[in-house]
N, C-alpha and C. Protein backbone atom coordinates (compact mmCIF):
# COMPACT_ATOMS: atom_id res chain seq x y z
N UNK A 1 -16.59 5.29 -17.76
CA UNK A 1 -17.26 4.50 -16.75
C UNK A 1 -16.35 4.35 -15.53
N UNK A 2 -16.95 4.20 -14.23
CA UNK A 2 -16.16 4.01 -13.11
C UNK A 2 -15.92 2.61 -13.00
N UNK A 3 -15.09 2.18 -12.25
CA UNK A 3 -14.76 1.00 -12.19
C UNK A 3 -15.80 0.01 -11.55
N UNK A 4 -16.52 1.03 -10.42
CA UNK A 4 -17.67 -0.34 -9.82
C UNK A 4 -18.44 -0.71 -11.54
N UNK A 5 -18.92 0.63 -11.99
CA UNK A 5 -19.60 0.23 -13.16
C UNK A 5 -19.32 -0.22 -14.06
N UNK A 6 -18.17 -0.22 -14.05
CA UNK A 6 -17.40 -1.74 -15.07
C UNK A 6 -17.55 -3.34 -14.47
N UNK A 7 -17.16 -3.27 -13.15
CA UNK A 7 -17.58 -4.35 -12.29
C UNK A 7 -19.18 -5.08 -12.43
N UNK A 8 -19.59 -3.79 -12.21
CA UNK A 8 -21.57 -4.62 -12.97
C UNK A 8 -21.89 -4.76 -13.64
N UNK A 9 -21.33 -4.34 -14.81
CA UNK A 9 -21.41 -4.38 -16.35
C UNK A 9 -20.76 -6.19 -16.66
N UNK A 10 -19.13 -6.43 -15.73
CA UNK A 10 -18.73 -7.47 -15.90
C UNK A 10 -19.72 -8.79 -15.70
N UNK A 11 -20.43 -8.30 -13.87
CA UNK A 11 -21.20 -9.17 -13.47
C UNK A 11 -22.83 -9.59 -14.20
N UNK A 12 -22.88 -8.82 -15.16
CA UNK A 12 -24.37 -8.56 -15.44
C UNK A 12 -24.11 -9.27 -17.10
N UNK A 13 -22.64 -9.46 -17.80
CA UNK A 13 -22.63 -10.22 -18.56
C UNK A 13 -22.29 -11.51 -18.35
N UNK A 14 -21.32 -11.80 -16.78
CA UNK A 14 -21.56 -13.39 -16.83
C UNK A 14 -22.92 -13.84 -16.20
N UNK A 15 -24.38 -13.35 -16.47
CA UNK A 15 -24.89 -13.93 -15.57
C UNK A 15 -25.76 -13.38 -14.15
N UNK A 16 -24.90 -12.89 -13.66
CA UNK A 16 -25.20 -12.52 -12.17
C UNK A 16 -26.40 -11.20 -12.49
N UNK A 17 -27.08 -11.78 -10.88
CA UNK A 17 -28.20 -10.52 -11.24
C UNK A 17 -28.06 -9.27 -9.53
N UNK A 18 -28.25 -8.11 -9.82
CA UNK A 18 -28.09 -7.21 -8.52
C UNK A 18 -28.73 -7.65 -7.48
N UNK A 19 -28.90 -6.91 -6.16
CA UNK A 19 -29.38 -7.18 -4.96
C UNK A 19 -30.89 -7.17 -5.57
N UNK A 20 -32.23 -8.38 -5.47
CA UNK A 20 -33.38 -6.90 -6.00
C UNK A 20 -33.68 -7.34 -7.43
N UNK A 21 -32.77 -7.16 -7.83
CA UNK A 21 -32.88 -6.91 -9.28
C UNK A 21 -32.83 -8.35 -10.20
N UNK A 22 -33.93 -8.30 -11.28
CA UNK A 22 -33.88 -9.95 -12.26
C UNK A 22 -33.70 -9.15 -13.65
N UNK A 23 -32.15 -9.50 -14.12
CA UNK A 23 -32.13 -8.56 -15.87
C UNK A 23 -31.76 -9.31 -16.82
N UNK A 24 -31.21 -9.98 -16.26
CA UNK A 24 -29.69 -11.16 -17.48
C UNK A 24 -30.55 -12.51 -17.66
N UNK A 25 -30.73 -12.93 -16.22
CA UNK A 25 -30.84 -14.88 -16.13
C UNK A 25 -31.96 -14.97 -16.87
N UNK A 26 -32.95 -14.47 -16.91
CA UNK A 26 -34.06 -14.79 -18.06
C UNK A 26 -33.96 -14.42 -19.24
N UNK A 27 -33.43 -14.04 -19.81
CA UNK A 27 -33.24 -13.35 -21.23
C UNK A 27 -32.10 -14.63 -21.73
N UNK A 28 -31.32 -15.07 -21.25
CA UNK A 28 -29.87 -15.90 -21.28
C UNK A 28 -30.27 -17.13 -20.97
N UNK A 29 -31.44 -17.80 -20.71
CA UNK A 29 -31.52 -19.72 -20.07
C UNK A 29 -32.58 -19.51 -22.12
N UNK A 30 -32.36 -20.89 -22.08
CA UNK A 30 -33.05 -21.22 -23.64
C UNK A 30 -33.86 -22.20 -23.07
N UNK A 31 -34.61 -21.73 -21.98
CA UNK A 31 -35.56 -23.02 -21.42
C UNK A 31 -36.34 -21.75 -20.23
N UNK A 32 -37.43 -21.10 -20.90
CA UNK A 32 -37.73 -20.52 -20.12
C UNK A 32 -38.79 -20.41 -19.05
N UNK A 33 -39.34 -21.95 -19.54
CA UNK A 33 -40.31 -22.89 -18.87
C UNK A 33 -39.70 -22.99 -17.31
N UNK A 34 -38.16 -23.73 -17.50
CA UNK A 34 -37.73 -24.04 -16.70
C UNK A 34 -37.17 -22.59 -15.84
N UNK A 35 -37.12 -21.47 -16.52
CA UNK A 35 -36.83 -20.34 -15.20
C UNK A 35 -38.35 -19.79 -14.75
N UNK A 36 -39.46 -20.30 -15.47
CA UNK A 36 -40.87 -19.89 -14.69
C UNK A 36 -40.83 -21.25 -12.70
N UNK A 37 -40.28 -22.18 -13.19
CA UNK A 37 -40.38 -23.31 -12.43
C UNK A 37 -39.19 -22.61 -11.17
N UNK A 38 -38.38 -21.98 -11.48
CA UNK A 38 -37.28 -22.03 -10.31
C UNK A 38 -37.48 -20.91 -9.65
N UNK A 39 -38.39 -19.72 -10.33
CA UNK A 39 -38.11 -18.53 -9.69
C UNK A 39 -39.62 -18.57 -9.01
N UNK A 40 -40.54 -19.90 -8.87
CA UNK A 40 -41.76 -19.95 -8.11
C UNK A 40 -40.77 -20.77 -7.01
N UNK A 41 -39.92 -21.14 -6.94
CA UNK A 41 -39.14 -22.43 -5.61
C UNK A 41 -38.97 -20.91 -4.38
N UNK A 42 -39.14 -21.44 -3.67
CA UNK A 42 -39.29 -20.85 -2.36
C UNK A 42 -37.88 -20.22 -2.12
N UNK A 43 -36.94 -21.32 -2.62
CA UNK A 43 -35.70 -20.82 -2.21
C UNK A 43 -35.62 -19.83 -3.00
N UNK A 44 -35.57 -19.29 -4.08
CA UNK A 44 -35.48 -18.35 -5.22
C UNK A 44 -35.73 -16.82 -4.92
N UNK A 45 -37.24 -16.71 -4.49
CA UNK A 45 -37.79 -15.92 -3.41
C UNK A 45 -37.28 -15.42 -2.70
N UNK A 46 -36.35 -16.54 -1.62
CA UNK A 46 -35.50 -15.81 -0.94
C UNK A 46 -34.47 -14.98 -0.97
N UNK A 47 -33.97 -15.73 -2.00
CA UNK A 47 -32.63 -15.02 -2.36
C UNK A 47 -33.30 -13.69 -3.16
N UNK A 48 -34.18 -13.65 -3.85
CA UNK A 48 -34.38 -12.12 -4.23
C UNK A 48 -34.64 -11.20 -3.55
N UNK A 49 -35.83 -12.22 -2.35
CA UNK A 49 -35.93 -10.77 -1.10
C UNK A 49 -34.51 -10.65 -0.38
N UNK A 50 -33.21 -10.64 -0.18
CA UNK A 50 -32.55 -10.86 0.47
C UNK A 50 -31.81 -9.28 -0.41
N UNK A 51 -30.71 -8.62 0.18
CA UNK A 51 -29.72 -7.75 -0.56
C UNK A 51 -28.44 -8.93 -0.81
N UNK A 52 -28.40 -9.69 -1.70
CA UNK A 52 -27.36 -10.60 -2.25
C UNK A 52 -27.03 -10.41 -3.60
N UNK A 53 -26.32 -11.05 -4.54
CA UNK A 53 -25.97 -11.32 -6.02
C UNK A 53 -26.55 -12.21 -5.95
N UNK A 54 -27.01 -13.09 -7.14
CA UNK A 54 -27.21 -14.50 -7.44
C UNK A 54 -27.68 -14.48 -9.09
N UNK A 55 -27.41 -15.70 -9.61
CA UNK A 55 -27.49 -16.29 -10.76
C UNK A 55 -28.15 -17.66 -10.69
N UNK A 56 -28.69 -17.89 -12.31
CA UNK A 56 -29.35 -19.37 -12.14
C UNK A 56 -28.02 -19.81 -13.07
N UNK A 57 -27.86 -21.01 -13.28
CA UNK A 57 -26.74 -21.81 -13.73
C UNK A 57 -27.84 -22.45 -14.60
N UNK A 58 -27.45 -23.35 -15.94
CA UNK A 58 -27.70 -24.12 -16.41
C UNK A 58 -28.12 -25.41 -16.31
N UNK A 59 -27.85 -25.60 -15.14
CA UNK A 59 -28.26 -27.21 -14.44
C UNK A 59 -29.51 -27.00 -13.71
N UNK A 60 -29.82 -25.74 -13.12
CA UNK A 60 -31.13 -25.10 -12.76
C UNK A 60 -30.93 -24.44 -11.31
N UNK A 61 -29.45 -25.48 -10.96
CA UNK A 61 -28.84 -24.78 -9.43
C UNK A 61 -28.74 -22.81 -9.52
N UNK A 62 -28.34 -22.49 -8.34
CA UNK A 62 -28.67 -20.76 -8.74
C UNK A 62 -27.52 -20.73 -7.62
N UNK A 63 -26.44 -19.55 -7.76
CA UNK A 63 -25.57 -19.04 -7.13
C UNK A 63 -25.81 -17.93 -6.35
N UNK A 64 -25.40 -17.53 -5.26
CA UNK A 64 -25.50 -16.14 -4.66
C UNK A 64 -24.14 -15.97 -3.46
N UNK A 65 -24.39 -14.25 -3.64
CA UNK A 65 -23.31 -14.06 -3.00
C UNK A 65 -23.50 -12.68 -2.20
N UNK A 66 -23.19 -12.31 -1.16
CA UNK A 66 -23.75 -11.30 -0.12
C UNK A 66 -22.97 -10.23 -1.01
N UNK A 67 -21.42 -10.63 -1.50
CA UNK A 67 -20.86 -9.34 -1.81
C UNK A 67 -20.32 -9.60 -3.57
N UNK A 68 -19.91 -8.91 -3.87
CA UNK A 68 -20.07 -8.15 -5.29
C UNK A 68 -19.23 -9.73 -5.95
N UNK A 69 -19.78 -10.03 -7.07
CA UNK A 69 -19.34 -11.59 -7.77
C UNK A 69 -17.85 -10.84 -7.83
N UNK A 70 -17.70 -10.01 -8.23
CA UNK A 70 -16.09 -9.92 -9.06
C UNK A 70 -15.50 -8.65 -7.83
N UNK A 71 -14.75 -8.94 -6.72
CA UNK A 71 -14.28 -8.10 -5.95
C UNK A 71 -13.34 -7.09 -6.20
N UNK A 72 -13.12 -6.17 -5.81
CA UNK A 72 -12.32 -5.04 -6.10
C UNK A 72 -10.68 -5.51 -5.87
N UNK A 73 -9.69 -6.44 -6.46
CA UNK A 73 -9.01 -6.65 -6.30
C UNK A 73 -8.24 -7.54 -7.39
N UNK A 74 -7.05 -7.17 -7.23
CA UNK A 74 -6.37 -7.65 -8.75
C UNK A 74 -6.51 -9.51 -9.03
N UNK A 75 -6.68 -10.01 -7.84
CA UNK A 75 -6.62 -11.45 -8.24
C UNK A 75 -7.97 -11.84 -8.55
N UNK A 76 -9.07 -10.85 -8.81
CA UNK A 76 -10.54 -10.92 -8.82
C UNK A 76 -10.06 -9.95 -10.09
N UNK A 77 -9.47 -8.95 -10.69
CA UNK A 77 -10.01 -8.71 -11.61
C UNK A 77 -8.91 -9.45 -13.08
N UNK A 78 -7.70 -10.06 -12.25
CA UNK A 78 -7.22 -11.15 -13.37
C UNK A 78 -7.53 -12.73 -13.76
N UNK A 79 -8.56 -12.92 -12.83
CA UNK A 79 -9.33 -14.15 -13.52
C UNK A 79 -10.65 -13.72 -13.92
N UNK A 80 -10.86 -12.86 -14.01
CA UNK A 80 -12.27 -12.07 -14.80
C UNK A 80 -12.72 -12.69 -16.23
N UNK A 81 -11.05 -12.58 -17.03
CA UNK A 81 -11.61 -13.34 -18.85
C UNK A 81 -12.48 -14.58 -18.90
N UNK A 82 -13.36 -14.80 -19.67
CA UNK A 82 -13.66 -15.77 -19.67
C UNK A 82 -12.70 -16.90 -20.24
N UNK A 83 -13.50 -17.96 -19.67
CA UNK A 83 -12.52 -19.35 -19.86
C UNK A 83 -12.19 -19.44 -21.22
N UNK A 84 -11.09 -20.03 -21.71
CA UNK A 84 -10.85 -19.92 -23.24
C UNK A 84 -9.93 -18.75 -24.11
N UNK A 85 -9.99 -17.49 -22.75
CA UNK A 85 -9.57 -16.53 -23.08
C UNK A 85 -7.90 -16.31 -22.58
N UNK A 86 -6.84 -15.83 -23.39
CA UNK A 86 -6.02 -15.48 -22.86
C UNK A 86 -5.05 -13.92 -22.71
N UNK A 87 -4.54 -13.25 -21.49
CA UNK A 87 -4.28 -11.61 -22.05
C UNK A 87 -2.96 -11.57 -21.63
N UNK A 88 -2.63 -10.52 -22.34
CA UNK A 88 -0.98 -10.12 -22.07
C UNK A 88 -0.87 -8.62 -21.91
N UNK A 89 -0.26 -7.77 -21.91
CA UNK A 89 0.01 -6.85 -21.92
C UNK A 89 1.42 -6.15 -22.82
N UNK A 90 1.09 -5.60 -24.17
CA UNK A 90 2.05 -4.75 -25.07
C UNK A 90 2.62 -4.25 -24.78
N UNK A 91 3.85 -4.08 -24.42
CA UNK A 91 4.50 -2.45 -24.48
C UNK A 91 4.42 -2.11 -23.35
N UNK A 92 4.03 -0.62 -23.19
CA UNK A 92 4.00 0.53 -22.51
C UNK A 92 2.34 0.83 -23.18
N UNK A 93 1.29 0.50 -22.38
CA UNK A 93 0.26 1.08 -23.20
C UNK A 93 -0.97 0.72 -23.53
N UNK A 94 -1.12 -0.71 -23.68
CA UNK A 94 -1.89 -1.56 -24.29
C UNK A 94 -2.06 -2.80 -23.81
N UNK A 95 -3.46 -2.95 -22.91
CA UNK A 95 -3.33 -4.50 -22.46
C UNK A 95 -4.57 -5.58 -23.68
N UNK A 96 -4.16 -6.61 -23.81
CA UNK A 96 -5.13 -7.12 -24.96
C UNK A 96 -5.21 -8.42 -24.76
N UNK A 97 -6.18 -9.32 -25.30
CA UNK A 97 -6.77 -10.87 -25.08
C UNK A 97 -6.85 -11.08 -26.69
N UNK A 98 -6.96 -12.53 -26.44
CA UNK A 98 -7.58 -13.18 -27.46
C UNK A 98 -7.88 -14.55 -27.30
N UNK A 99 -8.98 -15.52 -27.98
CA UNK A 99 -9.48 -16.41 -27.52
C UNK A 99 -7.84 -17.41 -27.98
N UNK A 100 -8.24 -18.55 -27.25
CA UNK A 100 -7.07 -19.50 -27.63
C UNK A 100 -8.35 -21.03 -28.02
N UNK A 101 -7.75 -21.57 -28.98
CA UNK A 101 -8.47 -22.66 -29.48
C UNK A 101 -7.45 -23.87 -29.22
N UNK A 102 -8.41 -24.75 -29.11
CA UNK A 102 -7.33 -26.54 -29.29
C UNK A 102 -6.65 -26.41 -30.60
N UNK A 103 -5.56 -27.40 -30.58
CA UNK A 103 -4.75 -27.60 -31.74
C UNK A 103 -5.68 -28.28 -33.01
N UNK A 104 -6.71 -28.98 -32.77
CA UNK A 104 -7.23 -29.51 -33.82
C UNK A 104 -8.28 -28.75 -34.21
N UNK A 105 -8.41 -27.55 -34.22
CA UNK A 105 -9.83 -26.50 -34.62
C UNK A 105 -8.68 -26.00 -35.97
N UNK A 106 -9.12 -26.00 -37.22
CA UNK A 106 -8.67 -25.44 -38.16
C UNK A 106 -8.53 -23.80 -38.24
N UNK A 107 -7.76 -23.14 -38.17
CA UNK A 107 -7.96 -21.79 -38.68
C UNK A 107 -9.28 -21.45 -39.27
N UNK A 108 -9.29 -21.61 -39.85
CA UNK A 108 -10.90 -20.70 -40.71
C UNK A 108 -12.34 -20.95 -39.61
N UNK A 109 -11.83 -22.00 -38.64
CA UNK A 109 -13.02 -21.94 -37.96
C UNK A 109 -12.80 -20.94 -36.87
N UNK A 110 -11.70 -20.62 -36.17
CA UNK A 110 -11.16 -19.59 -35.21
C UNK A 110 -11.12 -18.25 -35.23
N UNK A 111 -11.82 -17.34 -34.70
CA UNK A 111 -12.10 -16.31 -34.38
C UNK A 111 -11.03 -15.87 -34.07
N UNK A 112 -9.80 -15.07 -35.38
CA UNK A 112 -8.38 -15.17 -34.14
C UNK A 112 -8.16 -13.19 -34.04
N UNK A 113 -9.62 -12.58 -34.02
CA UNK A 113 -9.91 -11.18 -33.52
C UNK A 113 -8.89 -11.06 -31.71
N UNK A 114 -8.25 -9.92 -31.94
CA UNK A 114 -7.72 -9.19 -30.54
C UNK A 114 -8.05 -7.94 -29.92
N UNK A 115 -8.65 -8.42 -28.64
CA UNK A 115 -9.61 -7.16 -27.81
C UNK A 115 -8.30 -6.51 -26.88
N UNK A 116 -8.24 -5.33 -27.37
CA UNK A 116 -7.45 -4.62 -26.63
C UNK A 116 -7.76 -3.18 -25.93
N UNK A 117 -7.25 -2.87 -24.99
CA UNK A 117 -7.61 -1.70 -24.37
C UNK A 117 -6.33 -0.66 -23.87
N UNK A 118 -6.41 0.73 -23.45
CA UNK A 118 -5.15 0.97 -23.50
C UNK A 118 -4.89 0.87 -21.84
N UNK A 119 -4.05 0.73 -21.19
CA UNK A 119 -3.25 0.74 -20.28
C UNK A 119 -3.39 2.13 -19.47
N UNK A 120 -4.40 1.99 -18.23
CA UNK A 120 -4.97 3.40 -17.61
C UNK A 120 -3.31 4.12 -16.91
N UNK A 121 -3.25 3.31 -15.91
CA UNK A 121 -2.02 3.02 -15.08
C UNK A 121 -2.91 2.24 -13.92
N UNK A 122 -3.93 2.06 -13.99
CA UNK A 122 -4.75 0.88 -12.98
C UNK A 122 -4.71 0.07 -13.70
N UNK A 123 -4.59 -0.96 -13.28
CA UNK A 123 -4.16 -2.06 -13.26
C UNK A 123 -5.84 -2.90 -13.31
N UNK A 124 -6.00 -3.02 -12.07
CA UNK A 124 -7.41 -3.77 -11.50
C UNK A 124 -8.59 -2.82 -12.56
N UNK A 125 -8.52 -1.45 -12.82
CA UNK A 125 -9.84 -1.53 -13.55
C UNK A 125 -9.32 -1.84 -15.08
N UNK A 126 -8.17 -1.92 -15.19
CA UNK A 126 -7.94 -2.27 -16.93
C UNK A 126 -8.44 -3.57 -16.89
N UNK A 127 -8.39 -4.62 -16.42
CA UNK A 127 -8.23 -5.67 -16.78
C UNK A 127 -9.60 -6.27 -16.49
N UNK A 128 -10.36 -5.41 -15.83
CA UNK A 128 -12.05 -5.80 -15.77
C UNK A 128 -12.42 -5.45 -16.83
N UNK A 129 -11.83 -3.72 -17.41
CA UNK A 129 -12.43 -3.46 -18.75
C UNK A 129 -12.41 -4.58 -19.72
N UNK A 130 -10.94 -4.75 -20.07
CA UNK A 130 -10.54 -5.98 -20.79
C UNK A 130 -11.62 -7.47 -20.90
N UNK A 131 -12.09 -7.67 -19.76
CA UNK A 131 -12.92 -8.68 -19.26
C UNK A 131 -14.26 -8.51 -19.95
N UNK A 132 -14.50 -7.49 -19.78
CA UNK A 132 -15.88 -6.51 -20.43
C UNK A 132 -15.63 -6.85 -21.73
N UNK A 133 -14.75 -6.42 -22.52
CA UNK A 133 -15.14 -6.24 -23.76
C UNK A 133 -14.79 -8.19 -24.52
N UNK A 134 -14.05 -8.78 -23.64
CA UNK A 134 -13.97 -9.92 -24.14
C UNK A 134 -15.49 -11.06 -24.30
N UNK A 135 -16.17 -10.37 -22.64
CA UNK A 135 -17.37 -11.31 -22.83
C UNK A 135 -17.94 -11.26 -23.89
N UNK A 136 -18.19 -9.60 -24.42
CA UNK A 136 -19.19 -8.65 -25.45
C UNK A 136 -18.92 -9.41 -26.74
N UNK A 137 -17.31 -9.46 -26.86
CA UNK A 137 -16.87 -10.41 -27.84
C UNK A 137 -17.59 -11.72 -28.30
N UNK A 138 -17.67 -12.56 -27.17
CA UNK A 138 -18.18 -13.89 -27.26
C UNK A 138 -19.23 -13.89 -27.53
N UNK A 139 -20.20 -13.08 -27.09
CA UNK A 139 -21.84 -13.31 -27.41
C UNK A 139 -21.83 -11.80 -28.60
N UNK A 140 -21.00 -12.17 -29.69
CA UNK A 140 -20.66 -11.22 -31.05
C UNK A 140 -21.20 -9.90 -30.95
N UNK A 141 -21.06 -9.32 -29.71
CA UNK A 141 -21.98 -7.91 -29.36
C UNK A 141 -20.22 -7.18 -30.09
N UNK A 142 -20.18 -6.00 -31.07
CA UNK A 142 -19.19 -5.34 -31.56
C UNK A 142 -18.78 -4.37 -29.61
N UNK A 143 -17.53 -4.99 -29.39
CA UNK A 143 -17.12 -3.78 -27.59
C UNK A 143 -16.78 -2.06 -28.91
C-alpha cells in the first residue's frame, strides 16, 4: 500500500469520511435513528456537498476538515495511535505498540498482545502503518 492509502485507511478507521463520500459514520454510531436525524440537518448537507473530510462524533456534533484528517508529516503521523496506545521502536528493524492499562485492571483482563511492523526506513509511513494495525486491533479485526 502507498502511504496516502495507508493515510485513508487510518482516516476511514477513526471515523472520518472522504470528500463525497458516507462509509464508516453509519455503520459505527449505535443510534442510527439519530444519524437519520443529522444527516437530514442542513448543515450536514453541506458539508457533504462541499470537497472536505468530516465525521459525526458521538455527541451528534460532526467534524470536518478541507485537508486530509492525518497530514503527511511526522508529528501527524506520531500521534496517529489511538489513545491508550503506546509505541517504541526495537532494534534496528521493528517498530511496535501495545495498549497500556491503569494499574488497577488485573492482568487477565488486559489484552497485553504487541502490534508490530518492520521498520521501512520511512519513518512517517511506518508509524501510520503501525497506527493502522493498532486501530484494527481495538475493534478485534486480526491486522
Amino acid at each position: 500500500m502507498t502511504t496516502e492509502e495507508i493515510r485513508g485507511e487510518l482516516a476511514r478507521l477513526a471515523g472520518w469520511n472522504k470528500p463525497g463520500v458516507m462509509y464508516t459514520t453509519m455503520e459505527q454510531s449505535d443510534d442510527m435513528a439519530l444519524d437519520a436525524r443529522l444527516l437530514a440537518r442542513d448543515s450536514m448537507r453541506n458539508a457533504l456537498s462541499k470537497d472536505h473530510w468530516w465525521r459525526l462524533n458521538s455527541d451528534g456534533s460532526f467534524d470536518t476538515s478541507w485537508k486530509h484528517p492525518y497530514p503527511l508529516t511526522l508529528d501527524s503521523a506520531a500521534s496517529a495511535l489511538p489513545v491508550g496506545w503506546k509505541w517504541a521502536r526495537w532494534g534496528d528493524g521493528v517498530w511496535v505498540a501495545q495498549r497500556v492499562y491503569p494499574a488497577s485492571m488485573l492482568p487477565k483482563d488486559c489484552d497485553m498482545s504487541i502490534i508490530e511492523t518492520l521498520d521501512t526506513g520511512d519513518e512517517i509511513r511506518d508509524r501510520f502503518v503501525l497506527a493502522v494495525l493498532c486501530r484494527m486491533a481495538a475493534k478485534g479485526v486480526n491486522p
